[in-house]
N, C-alpha and C. Protein backbone atom coordinates (compact mmCIF):
# COMPACT_ATOMS: atom_id res chain seq x y z
N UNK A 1 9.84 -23.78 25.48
CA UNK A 1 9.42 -23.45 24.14
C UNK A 1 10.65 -23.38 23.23
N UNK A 2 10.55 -24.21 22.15
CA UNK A 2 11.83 -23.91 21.18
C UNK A 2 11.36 -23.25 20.07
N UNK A 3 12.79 -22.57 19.32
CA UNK A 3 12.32 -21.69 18.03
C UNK A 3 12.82 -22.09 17.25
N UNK A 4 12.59 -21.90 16.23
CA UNK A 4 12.55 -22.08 14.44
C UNK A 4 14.06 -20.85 14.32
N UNK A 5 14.67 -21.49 13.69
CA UNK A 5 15.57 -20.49 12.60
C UNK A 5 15.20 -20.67 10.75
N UNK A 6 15.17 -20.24 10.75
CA UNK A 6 14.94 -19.79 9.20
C UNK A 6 16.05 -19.35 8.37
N UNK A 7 16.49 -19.67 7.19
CA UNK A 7 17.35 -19.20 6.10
C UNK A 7 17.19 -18.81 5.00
N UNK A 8 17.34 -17.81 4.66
CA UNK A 8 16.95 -17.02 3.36
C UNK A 8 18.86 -16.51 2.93
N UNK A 9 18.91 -17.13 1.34
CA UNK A 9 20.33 -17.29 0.91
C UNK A 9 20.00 -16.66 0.04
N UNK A 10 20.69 -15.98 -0.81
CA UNK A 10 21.16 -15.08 -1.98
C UNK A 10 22.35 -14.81 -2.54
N UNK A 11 22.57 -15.46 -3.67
CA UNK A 11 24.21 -15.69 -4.37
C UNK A 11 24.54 -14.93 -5.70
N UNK A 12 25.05 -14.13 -5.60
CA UNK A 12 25.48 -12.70 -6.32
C UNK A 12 26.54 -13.21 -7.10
N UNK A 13 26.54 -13.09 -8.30
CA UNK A 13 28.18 -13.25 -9.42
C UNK A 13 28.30 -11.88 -10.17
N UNK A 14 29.31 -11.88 -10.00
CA UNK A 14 29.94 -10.59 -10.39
C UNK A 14 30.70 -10.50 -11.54
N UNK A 15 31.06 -9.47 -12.09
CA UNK A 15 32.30 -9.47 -12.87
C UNK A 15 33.25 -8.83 -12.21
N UNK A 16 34.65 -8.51 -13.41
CA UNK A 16 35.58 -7.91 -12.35
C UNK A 16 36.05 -6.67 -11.64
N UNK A 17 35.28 -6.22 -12.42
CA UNK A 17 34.29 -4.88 -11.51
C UNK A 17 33.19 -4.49 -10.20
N UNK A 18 32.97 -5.67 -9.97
CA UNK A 18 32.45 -6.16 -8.79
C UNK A 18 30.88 -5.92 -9.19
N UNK A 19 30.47 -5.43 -10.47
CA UNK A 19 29.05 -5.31 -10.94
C UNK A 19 28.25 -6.46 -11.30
N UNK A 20 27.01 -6.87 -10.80
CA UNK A 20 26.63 -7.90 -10.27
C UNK A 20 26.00 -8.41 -11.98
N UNK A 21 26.16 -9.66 -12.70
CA UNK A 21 26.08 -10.25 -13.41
C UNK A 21 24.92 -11.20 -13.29
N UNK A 22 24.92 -11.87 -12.55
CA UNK A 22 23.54 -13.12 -12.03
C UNK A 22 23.36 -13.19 -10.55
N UNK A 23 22.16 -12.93 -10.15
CA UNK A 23 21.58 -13.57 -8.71
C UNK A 23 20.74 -14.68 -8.57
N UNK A 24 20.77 -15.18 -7.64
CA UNK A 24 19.50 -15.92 -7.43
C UNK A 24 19.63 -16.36 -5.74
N UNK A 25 18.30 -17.06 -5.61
CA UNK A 25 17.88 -16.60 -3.95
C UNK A 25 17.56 -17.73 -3.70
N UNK A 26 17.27 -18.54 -2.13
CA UNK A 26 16.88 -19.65 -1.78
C UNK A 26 16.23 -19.09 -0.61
N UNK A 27 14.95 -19.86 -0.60
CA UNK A 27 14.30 -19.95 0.86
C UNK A 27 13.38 -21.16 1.55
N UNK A 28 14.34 -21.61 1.49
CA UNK A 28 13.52 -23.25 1.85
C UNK A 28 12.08 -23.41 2.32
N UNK A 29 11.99 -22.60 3.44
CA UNK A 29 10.45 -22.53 3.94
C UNK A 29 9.28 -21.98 3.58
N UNK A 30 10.03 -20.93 2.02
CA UNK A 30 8.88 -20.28 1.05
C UNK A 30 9.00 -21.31 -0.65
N UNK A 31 9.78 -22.41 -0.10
CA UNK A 31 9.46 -23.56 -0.93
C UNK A 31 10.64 -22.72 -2.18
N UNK A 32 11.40 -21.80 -2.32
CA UNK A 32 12.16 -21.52 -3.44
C UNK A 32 13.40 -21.58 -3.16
N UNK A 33 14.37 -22.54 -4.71
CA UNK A 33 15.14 -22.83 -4.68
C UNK A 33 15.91 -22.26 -6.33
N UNK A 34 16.98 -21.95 -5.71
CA UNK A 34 17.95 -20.98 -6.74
C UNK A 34 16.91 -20.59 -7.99
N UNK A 35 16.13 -19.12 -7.16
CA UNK A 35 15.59 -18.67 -8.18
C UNK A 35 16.42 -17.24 -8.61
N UNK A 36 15.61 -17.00 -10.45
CA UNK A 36 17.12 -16.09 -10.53
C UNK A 36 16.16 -14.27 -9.95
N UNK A 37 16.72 -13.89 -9.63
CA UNK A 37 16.56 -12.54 -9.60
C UNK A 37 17.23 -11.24 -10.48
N UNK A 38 16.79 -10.35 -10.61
CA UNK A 38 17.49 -9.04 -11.50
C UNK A 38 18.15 -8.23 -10.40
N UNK A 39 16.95 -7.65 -9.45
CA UNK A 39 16.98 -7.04 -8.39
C UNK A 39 16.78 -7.45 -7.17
N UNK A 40 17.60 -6.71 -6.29
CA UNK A 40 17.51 -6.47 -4.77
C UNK A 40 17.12 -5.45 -3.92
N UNK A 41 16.17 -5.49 -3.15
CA UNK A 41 16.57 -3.74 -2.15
C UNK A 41 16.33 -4.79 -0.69
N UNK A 42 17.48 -4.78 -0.26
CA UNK A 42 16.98 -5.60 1.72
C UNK A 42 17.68 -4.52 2.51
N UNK A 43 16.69 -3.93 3.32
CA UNK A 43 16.65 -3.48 4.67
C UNK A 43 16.94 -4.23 5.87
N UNK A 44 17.97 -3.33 6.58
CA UNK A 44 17.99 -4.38 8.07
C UNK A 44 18.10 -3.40 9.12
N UNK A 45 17.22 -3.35 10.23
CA UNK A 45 17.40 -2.43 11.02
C UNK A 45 18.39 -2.46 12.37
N UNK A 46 19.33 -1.52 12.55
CA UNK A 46 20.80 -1.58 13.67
C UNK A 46 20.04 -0.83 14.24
N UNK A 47 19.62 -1.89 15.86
CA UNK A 47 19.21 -1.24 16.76
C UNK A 47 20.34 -0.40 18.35
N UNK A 48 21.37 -1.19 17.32
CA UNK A 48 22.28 -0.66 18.45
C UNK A 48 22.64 0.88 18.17
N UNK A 49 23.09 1.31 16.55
CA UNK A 49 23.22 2.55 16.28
C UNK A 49 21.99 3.47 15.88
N UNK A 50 20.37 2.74 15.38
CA UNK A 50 19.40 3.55 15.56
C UNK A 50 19.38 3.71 14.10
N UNK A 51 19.92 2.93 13.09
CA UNK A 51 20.33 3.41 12.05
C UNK A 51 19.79 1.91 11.07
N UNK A 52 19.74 2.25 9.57
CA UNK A 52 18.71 1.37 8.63
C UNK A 52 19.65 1.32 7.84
N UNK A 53 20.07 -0.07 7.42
CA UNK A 53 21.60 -0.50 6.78
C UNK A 53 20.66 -1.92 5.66
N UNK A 54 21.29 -0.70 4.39
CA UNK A 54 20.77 -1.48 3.57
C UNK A 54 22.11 -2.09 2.03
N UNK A 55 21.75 -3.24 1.42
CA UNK A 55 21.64 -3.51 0.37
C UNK A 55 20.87 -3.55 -0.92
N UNK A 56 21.62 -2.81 -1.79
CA UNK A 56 20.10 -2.71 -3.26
C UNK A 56 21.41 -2.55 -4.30
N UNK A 57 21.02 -3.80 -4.80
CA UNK A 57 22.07 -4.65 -5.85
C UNK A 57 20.66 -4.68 -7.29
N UNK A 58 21.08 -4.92 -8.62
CA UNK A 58 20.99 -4.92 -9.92
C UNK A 58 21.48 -5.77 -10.45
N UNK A 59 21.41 -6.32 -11.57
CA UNK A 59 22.28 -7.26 -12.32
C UNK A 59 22.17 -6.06 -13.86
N UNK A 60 23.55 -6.33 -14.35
CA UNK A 60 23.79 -5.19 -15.59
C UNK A 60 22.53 -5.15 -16.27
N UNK A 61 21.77 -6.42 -16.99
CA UNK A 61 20.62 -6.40 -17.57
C UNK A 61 19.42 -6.39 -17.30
N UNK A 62 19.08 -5.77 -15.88
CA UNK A 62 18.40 -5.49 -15.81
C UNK A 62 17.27 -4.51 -16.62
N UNK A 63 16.40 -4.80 -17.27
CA UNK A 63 15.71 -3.22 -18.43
C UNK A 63 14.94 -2.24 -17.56
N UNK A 64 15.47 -0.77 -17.94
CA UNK A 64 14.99 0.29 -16.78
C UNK A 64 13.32 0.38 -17.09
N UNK A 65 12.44 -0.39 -17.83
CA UNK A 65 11.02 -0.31 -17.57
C UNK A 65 10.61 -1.34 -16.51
N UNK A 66 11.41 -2.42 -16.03
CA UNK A 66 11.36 -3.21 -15.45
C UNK A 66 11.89 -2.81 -13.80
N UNK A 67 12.90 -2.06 -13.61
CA UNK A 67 13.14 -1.54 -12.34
C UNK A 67 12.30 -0.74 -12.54
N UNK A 68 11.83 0.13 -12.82
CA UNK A 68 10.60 1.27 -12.76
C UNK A 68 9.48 0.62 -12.07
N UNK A 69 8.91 -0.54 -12.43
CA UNK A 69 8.39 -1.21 -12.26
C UNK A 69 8.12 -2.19 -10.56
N UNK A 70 9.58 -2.27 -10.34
CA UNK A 70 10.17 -3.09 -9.34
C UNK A 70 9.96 -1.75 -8.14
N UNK A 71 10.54 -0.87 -8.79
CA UNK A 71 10.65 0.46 -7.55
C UNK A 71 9.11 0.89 -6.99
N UNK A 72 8.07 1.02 -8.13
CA UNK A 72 6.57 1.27 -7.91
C UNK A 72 6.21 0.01 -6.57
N UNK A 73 6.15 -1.05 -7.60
CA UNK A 73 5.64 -2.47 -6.64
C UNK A 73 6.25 -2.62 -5.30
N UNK A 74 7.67 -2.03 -4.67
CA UNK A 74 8.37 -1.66 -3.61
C UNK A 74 7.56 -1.20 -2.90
N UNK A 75 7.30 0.46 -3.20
CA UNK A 75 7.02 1.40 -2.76
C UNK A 75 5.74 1.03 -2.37
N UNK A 76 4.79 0.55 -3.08
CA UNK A 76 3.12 0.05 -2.61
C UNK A 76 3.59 -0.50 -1.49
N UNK A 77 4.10 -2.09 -1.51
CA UNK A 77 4.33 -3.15 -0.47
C UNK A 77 4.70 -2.31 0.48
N UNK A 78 5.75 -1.39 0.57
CA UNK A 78 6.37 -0.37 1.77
C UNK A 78 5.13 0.32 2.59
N UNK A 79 4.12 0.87 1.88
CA UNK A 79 3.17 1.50 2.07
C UNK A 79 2.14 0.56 2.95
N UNK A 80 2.10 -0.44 2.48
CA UNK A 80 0.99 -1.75 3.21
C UNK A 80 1.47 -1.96 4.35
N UNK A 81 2.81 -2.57 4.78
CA UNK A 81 3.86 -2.80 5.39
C UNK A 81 4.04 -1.87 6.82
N UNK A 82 3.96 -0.77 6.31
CA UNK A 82 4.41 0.73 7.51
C UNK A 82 2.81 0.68 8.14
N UNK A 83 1.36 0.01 7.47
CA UNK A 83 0.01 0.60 8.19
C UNK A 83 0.18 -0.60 9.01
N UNK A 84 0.66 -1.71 8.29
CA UNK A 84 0.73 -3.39 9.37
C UNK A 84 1.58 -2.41 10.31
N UNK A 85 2.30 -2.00 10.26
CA UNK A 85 3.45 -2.13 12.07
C UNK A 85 3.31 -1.13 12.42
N UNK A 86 1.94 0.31 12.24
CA UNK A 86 2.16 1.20 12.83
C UNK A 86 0.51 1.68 13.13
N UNK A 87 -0.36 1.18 12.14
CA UNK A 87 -1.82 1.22 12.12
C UNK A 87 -2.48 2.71 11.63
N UNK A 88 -1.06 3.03 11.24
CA UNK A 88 -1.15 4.80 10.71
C UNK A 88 -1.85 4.74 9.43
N UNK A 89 -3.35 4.66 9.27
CA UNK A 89 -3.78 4.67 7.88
C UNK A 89 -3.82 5.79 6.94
N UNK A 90 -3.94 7.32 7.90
CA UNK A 90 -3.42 8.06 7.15
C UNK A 90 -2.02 8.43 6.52
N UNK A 91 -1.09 7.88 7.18
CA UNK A 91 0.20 7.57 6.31
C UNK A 91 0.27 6.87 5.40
N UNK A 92 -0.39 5.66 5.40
CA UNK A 92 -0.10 4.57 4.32
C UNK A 92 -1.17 5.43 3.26
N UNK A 93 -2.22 6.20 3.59
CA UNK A 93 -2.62 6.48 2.51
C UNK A 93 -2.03 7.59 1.45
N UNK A 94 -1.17 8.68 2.43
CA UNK A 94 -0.27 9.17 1.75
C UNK A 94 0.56 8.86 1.09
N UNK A 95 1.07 7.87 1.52
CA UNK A 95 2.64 6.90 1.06
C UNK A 95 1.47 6.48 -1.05
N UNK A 96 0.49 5.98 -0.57
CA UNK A 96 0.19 5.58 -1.67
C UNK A 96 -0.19 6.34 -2.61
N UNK A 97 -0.40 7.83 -1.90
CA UNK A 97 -1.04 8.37 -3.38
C UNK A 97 0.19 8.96 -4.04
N UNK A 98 1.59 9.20 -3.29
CA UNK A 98 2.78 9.09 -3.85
C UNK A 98 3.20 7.96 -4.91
N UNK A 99 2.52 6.78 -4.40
CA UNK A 99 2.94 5.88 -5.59
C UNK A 99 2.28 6.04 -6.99
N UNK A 100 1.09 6.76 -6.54
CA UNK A 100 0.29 6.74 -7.86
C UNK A 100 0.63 7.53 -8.66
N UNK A 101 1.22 8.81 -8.19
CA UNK A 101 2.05 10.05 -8.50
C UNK A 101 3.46 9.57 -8.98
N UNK A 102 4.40 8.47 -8.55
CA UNK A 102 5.23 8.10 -9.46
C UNK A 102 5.19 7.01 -10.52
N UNK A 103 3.72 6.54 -10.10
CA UNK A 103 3.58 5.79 -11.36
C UNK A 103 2.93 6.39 -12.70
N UNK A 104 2.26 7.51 -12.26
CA UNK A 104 1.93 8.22 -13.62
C UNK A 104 3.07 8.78 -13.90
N UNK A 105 3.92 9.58 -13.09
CA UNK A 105 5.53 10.34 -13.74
C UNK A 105 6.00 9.34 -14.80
N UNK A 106 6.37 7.93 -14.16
CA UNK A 106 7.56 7.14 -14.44
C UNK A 106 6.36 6.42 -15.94
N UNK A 107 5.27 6.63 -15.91
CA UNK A 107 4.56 6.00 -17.51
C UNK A 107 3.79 4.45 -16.94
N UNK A 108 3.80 3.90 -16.36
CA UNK A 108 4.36 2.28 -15.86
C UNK A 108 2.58 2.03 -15.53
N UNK A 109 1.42 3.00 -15.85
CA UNK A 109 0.53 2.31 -15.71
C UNK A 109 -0.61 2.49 -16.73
């Protein structure tokens, strides 16, 4: 049986502050090519230390109704995500009524 590798690219410009200016992302097999992005949040899980090592990058112009936005739509997907790999529906339903609770805080609906 042989396997598939897959590549998912993401190219960050900076200024000289190292504060991220333009992104954009490639994923050949989800058919997208240098698209631009504002935001990032990627999770990767270290099974050797037991530990969740992440990146969550911005570009300066990003507008904070728009990450508000990005953070809500996160947080749902996170919520869907944790009932797929764990079948815990009463968690995911908690997880969500938290979202609904920061989406009325944050204004965004």
């Amino acid at each position: 049986m042989s396997t598939k590798k897959s590549e998912i690219k993401i190219n960050v410009e900076t200024d000289q502050n190292n504060v991220p200016e333009k992104m954009q992302w490639t994923a050949e097999d989800g058919g997208v090519t240098n698209e631009e992005a504002k935001a990032m949040l990627l999770s990767l899980w270290d099974p050797k230390n037991k530990e969740s090592l992440r990146i969550d990058l911005w570009t300066k112009d990003m507008p904070m109704d728009e990450m508000k936005t990005f953070f809500y739509q996160t947080l749902v997907s996170m919520s869907h995500t944790f009932y797929r790999a764990t079948d815990d529906i009463k968690m995911r339903d908690t997880m969500l009524d938290f979202c609904e609770y920061y989406a009325d805080k944050m204004e965004i609906k």
